[in-house]
PDB file of N, CA and C in Angstrom:
ATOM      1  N   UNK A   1      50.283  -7.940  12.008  1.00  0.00           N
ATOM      2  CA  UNK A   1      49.140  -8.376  12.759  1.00  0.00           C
ATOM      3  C   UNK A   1      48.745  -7.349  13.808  1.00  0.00           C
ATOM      4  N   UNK A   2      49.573  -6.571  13.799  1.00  0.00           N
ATOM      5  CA  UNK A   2      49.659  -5.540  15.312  1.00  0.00           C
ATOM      6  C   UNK A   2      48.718  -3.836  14.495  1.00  0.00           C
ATOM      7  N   UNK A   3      47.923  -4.370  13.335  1.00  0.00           N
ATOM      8  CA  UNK A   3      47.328  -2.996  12.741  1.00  0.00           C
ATOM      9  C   UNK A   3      46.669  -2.607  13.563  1.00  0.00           C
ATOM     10  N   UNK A   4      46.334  -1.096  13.571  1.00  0.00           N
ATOM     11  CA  UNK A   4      45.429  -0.171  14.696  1.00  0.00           C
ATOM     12  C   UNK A   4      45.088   0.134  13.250  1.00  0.00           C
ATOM     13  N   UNK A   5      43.396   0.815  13.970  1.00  0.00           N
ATOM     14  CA  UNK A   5      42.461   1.116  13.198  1.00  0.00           C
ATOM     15  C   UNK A   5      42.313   2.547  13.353  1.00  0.00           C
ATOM     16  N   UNK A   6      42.093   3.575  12.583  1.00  0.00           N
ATOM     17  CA  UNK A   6      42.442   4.652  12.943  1.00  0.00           C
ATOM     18  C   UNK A   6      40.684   5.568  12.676  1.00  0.00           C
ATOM     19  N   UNK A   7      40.588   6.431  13.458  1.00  0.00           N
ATOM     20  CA  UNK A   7      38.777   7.359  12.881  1.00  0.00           C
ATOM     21  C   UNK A   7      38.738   7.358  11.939  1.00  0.00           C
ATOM     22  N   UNK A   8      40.227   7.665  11.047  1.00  0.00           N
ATOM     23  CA  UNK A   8      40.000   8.002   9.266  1.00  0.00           C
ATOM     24  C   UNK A   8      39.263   6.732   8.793  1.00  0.00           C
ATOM     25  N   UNK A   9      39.947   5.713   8.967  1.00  0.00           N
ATOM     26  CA  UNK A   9      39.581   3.951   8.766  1.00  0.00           C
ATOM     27  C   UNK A   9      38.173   3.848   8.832  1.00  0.00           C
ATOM     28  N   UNK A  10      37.660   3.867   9.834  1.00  0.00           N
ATOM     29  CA  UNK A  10      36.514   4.203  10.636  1.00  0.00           C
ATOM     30  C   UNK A  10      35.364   4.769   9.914  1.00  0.00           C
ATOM     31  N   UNK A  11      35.737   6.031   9.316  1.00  0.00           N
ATOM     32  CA  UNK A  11      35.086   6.891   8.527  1.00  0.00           C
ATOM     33  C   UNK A  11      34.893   6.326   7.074  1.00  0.00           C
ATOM     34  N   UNK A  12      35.844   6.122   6.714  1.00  0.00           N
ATOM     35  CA  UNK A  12      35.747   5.352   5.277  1.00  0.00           C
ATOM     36  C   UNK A  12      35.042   4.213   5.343  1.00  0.00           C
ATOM     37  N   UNK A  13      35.234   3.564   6.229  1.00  0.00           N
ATOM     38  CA  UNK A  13      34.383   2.133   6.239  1.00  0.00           C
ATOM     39  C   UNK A  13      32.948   2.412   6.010  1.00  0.00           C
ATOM     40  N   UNK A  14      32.971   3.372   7.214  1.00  0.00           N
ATOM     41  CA  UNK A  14      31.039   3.946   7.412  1.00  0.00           C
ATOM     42  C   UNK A  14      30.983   4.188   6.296  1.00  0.00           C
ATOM     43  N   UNK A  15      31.418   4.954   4.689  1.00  0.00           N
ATOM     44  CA  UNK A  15      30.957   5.766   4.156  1.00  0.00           C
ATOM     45  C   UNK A  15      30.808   4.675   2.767  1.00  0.00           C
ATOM     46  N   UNK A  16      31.746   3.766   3.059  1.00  0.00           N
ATOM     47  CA  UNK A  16      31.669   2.741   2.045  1.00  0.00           C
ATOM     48  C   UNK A  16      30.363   1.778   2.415  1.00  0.00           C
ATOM     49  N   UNK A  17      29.786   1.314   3.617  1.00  0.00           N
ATOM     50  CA  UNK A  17      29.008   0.257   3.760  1.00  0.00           C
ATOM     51  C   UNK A  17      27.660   1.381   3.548  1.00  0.00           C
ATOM     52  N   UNK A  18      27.548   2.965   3.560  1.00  0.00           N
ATOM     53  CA  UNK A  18      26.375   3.877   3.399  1.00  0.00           C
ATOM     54  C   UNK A  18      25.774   3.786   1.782  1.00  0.00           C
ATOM     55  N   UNK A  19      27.093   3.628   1.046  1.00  0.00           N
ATOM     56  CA  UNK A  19      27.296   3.749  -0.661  1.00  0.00           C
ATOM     57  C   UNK A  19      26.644   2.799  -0.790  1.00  0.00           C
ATOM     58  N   UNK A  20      27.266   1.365  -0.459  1.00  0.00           N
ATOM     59  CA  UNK A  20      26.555  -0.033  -0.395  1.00  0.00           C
ATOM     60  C   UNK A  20      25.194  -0.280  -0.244  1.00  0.00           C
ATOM     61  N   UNK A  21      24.197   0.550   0.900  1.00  0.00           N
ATOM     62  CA  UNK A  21      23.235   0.389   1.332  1.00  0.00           C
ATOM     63  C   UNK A  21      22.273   1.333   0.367  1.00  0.00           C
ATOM     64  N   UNK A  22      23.136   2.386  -0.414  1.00  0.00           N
ATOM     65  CA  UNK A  22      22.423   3.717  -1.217  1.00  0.00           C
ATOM     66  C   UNK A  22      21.892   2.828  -2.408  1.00  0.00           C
ATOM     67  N   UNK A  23      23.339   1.879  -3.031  1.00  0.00           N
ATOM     68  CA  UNK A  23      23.209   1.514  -4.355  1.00  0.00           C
ATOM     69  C   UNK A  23      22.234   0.198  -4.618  1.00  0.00           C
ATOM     70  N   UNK A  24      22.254  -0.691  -2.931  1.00  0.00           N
ATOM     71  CA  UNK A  24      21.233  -1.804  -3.116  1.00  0.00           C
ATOM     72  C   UNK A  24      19.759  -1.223  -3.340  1.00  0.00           C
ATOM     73  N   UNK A  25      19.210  -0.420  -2.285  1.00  0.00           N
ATOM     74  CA  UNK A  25      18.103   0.125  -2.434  1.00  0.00           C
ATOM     75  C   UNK A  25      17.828   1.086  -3.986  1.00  0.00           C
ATOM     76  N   UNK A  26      18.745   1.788  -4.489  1.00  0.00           N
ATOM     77  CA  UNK A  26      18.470   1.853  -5.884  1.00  0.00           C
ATOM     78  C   UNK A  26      18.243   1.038  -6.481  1.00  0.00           C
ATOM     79  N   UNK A  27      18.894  -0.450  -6.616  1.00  0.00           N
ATOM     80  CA  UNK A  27      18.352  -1.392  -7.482  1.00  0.00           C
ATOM     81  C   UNK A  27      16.860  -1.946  -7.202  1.00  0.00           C
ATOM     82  N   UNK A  28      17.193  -2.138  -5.973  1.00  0.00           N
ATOM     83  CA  UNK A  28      15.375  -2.716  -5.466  1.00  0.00           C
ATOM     84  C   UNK A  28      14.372  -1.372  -5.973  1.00  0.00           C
ATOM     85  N   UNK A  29      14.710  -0.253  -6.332  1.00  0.00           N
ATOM     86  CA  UNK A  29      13.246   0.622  -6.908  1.00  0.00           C
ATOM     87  C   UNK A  29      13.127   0.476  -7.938  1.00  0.00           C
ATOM     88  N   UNK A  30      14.586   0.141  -8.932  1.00  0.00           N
ATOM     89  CA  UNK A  30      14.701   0.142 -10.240  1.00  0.00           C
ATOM     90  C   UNK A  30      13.789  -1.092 -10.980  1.00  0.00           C
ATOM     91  N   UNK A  31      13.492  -2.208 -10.283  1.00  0.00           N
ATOM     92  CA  UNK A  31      13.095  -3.463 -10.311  1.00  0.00           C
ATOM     93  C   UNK A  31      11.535  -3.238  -9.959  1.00  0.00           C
ATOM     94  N   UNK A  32      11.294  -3.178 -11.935  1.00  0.00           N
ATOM     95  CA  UNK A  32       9.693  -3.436 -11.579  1.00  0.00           C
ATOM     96  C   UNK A  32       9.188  -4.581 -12.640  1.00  0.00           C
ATOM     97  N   UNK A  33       8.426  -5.802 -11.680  1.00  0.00           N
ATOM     98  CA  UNK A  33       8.107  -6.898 -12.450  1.00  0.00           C
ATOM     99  C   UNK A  33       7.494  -6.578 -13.712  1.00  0.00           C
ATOM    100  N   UNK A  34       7.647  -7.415 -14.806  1.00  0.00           N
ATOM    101  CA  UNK A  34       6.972  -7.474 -16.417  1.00  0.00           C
ATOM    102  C   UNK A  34       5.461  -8.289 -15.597  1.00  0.00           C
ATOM    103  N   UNK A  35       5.201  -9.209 -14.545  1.00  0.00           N
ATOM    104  CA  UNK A  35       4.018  -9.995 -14.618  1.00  0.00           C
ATOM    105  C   UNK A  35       3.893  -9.605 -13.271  1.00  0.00           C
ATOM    106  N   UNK A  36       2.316  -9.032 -12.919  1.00  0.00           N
ATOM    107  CA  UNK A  36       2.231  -9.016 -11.510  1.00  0.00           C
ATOM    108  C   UNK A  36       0.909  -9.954 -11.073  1.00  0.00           C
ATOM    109  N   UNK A  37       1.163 -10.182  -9.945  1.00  0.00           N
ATOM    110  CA  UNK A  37      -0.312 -10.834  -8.822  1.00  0.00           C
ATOM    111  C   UNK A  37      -1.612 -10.340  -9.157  1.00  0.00           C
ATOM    112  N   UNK A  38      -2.487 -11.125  -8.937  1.00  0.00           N
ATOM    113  CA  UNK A  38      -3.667 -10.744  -9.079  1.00  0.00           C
ATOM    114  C   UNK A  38      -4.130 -10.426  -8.090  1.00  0.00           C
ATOM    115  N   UNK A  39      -3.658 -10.393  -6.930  1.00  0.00           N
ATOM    116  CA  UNK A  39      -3.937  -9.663  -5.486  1.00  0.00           C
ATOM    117  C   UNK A  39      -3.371  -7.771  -5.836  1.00  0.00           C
ATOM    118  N   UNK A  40      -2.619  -7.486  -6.409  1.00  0.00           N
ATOM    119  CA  UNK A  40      -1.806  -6.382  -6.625  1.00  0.00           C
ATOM    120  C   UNK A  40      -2.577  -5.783  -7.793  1.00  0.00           C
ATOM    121  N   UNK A  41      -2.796  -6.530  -9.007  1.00  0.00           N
ATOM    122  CA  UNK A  41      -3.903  -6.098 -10.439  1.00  0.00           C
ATOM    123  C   UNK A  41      -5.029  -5.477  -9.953  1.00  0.00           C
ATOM    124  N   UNK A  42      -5.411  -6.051  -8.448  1.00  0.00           N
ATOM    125  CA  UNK A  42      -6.855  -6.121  -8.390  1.00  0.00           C
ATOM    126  C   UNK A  42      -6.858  -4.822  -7.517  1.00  0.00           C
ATOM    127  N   UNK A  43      -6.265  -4.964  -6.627  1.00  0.00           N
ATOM    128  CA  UNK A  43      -6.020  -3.442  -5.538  1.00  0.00           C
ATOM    129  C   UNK A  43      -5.404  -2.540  -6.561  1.00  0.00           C
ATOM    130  N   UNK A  44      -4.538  -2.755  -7.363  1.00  0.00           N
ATOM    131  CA  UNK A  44      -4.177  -0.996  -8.195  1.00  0.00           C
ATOM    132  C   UNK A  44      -5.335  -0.781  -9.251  1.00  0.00           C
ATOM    133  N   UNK A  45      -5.947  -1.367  -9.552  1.00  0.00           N
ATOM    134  CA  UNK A  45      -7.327  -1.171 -10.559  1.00  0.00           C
ATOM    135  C   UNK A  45      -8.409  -0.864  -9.842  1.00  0.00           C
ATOM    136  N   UNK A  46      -8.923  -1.033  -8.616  1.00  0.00           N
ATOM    137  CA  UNK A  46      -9.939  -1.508  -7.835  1.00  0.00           C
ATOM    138  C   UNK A  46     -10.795  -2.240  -8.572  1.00  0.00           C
ATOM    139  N   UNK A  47     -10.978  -3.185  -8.782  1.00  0.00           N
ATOM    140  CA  UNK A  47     -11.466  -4.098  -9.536  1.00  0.00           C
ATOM    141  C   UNK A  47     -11.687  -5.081  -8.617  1.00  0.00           C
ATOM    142  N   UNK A  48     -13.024  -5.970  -8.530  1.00  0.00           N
ATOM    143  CA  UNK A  48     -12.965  -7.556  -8.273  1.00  0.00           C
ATOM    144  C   UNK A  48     -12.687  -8.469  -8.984  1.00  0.00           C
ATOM    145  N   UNK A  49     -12.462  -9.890  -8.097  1.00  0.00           N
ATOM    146  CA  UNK A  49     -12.009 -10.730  -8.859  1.00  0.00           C
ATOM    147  C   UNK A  49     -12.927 -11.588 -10.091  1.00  0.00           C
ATOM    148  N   UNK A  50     -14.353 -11.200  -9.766  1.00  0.00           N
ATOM    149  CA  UNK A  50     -14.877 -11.202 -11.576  1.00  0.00           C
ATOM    150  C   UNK A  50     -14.650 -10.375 -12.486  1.00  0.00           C
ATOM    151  N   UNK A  51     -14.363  -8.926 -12.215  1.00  0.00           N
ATOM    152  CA  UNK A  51     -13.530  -8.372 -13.109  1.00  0.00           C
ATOM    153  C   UNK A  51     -12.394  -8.466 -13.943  1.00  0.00           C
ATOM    154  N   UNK A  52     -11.520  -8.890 -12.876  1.00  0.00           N
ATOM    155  CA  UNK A  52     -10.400  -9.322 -13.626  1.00  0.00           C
ATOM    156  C   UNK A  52     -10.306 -10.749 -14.409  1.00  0.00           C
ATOM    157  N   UNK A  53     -11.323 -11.487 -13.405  1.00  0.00           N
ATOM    158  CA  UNK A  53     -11.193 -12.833 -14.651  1.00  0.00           C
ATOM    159  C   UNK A  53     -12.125 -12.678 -16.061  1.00  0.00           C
ATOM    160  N   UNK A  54     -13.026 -11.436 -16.031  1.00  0.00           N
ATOM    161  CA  UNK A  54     -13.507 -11.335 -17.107  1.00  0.00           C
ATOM    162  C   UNK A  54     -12.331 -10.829 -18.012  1.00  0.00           C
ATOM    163  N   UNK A  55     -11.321  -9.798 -17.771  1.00  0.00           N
ATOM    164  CA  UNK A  55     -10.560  -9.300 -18.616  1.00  0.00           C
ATOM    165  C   UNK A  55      -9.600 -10.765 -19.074  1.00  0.00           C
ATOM    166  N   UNK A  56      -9.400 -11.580 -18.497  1.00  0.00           N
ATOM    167  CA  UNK A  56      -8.234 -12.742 -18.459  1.00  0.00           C
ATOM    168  C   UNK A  56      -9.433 -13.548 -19.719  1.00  0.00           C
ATOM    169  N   UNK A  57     -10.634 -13.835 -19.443  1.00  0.00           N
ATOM    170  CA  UNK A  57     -11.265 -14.788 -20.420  1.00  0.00           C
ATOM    171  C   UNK A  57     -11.763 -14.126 -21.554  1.00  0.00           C
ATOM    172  N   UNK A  58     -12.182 -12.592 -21.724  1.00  0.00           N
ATOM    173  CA  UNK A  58     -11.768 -12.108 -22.991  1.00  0.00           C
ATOM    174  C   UNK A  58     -10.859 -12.014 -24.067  1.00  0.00           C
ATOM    175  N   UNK A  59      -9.408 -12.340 -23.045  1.00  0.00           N
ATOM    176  CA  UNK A  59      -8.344 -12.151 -23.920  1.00  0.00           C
ATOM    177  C   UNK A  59      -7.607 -10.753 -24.054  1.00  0.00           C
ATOM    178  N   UNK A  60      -8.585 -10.003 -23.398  1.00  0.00           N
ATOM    179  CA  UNK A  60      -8.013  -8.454 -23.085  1.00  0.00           C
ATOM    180  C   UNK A  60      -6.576  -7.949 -22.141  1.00  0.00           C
ATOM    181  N   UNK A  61      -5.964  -9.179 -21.595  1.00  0.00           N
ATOM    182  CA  UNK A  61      -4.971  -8.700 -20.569  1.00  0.00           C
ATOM    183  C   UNK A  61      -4.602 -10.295 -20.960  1.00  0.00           C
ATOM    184  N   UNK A  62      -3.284 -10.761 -21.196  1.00  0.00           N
ATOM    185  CA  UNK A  62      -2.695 -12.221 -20.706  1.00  0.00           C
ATOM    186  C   UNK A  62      -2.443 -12.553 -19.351  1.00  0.00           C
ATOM    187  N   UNK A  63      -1.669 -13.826 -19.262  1.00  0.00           N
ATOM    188  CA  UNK A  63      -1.779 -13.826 -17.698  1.00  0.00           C
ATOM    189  C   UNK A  63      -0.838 -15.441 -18.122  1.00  0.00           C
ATOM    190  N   UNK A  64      -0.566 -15.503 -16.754  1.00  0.00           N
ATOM    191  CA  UNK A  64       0.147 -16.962 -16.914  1.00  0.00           C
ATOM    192  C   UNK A  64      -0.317 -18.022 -15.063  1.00  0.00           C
ATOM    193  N   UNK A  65      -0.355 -18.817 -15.540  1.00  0.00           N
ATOM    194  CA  UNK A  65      -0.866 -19.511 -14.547  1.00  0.00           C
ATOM    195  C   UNK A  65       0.236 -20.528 -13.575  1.00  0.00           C
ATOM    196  N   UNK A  66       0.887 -19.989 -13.037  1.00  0.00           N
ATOM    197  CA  UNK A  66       2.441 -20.636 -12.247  1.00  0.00           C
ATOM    198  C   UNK A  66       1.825 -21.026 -10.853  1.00  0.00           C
ATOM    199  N   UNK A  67       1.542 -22.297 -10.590  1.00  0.00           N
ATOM    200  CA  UNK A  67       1.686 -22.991  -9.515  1.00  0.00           C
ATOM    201  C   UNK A  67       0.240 -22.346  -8.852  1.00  0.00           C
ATOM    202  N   UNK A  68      -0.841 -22.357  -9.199  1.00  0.00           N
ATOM    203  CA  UNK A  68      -2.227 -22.188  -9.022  1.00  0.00           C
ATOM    204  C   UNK A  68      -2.624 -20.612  -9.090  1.00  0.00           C
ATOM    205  N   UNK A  69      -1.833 -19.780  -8.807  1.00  0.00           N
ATOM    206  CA  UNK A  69      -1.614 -18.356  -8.897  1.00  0.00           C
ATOM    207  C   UNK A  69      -1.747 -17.998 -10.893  1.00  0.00           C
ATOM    208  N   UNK A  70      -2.148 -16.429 -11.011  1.00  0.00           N
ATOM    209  CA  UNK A  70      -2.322 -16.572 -12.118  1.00  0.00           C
ATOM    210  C   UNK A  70      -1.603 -14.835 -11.613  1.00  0.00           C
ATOM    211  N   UNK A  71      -0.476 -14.744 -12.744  1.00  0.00           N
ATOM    212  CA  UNK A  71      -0.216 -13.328 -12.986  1.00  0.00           C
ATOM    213  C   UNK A  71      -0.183 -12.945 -14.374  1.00  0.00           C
ATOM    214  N   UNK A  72      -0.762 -11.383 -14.319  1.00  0.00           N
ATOM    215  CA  UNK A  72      -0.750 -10.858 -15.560  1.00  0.00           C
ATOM    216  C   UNK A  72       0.310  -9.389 -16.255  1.00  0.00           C
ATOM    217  N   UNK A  73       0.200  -9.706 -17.493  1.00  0.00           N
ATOM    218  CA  UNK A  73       1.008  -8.695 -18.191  1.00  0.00           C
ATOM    219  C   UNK A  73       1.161  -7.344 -17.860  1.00  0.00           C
ATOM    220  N   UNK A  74       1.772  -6.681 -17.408  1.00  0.00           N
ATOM    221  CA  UNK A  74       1.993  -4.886 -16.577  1.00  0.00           C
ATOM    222  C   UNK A  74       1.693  -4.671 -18.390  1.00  0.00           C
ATOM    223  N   UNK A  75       2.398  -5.005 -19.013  1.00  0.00           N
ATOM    224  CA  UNK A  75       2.149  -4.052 -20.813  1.00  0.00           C
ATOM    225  C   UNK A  75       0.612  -4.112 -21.123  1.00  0.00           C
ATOM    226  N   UNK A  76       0.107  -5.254 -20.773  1.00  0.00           N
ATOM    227  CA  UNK A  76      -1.307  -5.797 -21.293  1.00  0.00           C
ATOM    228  C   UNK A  76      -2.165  -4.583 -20.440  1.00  0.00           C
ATOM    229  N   UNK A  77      -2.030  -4.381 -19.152  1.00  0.00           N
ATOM    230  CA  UNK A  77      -2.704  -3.539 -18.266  1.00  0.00           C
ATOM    231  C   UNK A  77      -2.452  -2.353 -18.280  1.00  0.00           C
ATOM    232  N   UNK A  78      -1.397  -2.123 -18.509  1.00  0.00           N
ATOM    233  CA  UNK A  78      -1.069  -0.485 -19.195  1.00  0.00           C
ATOM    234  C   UNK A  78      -2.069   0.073 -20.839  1.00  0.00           C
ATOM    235  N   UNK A  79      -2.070  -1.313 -21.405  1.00  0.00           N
ATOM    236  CA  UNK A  79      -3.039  -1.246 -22.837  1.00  0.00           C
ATOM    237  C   UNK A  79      -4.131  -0.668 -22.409  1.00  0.00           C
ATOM    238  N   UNK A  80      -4.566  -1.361 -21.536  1.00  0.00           N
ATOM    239  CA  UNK A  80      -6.334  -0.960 -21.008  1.00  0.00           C
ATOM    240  C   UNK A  80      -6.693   0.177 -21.461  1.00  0.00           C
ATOM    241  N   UNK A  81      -5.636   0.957 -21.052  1.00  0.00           N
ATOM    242  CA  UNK A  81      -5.952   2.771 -20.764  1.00  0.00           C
ATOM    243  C   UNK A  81      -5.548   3.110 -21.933  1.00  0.00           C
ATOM    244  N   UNK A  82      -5.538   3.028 -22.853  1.00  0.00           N
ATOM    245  CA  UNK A  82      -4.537   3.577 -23.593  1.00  0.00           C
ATOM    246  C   UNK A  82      -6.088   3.518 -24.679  1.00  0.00           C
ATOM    247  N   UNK A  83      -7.014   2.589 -24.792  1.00  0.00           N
ATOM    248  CA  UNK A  83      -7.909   1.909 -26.054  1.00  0.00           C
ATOM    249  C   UNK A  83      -9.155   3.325 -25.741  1.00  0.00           C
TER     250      UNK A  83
END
């Protein structure tokens, strides 16, 4: 019960909770949604929101409608460009 903590201790700790903080934030960049917002569709396209509901009622982009919010397909919107 009588352990002393020593700089080496000290040092390792820091270097372990730095690793920790390196490898969370790698995952959070690695993490990119399959369905995004239509607040986010609309600002990376510059597009309005008759725009985009025209692409949603064509059938040109899917979309899903969760709890009054409607998000759409990143693959479907990547298509756009591609036609």
């Amino acid at each position: 019960m009588n352990e002393q903590i020593t700089k080496d201790d000290l040092r390792q700790f820091s270097q372990m909770i730095i690793n920790e903080i390196r490898n969370d934030r790698k995952r959070e960049e690695d993490f990119i949604p399959d369905w995004l917002k239509s607040r986010i569709v609309k600002k990376s396209l510059s597009i309005s929101s008759a725009s985009l509901q025209s692409l949603r009622v064509t059938g040109k982009v899917r979309c899903r409608k969760i709890l009054g919010s409607y998000y759409y397909s990143k693959t479907d919107l990547a298509n756009l460009f591609k036609d």
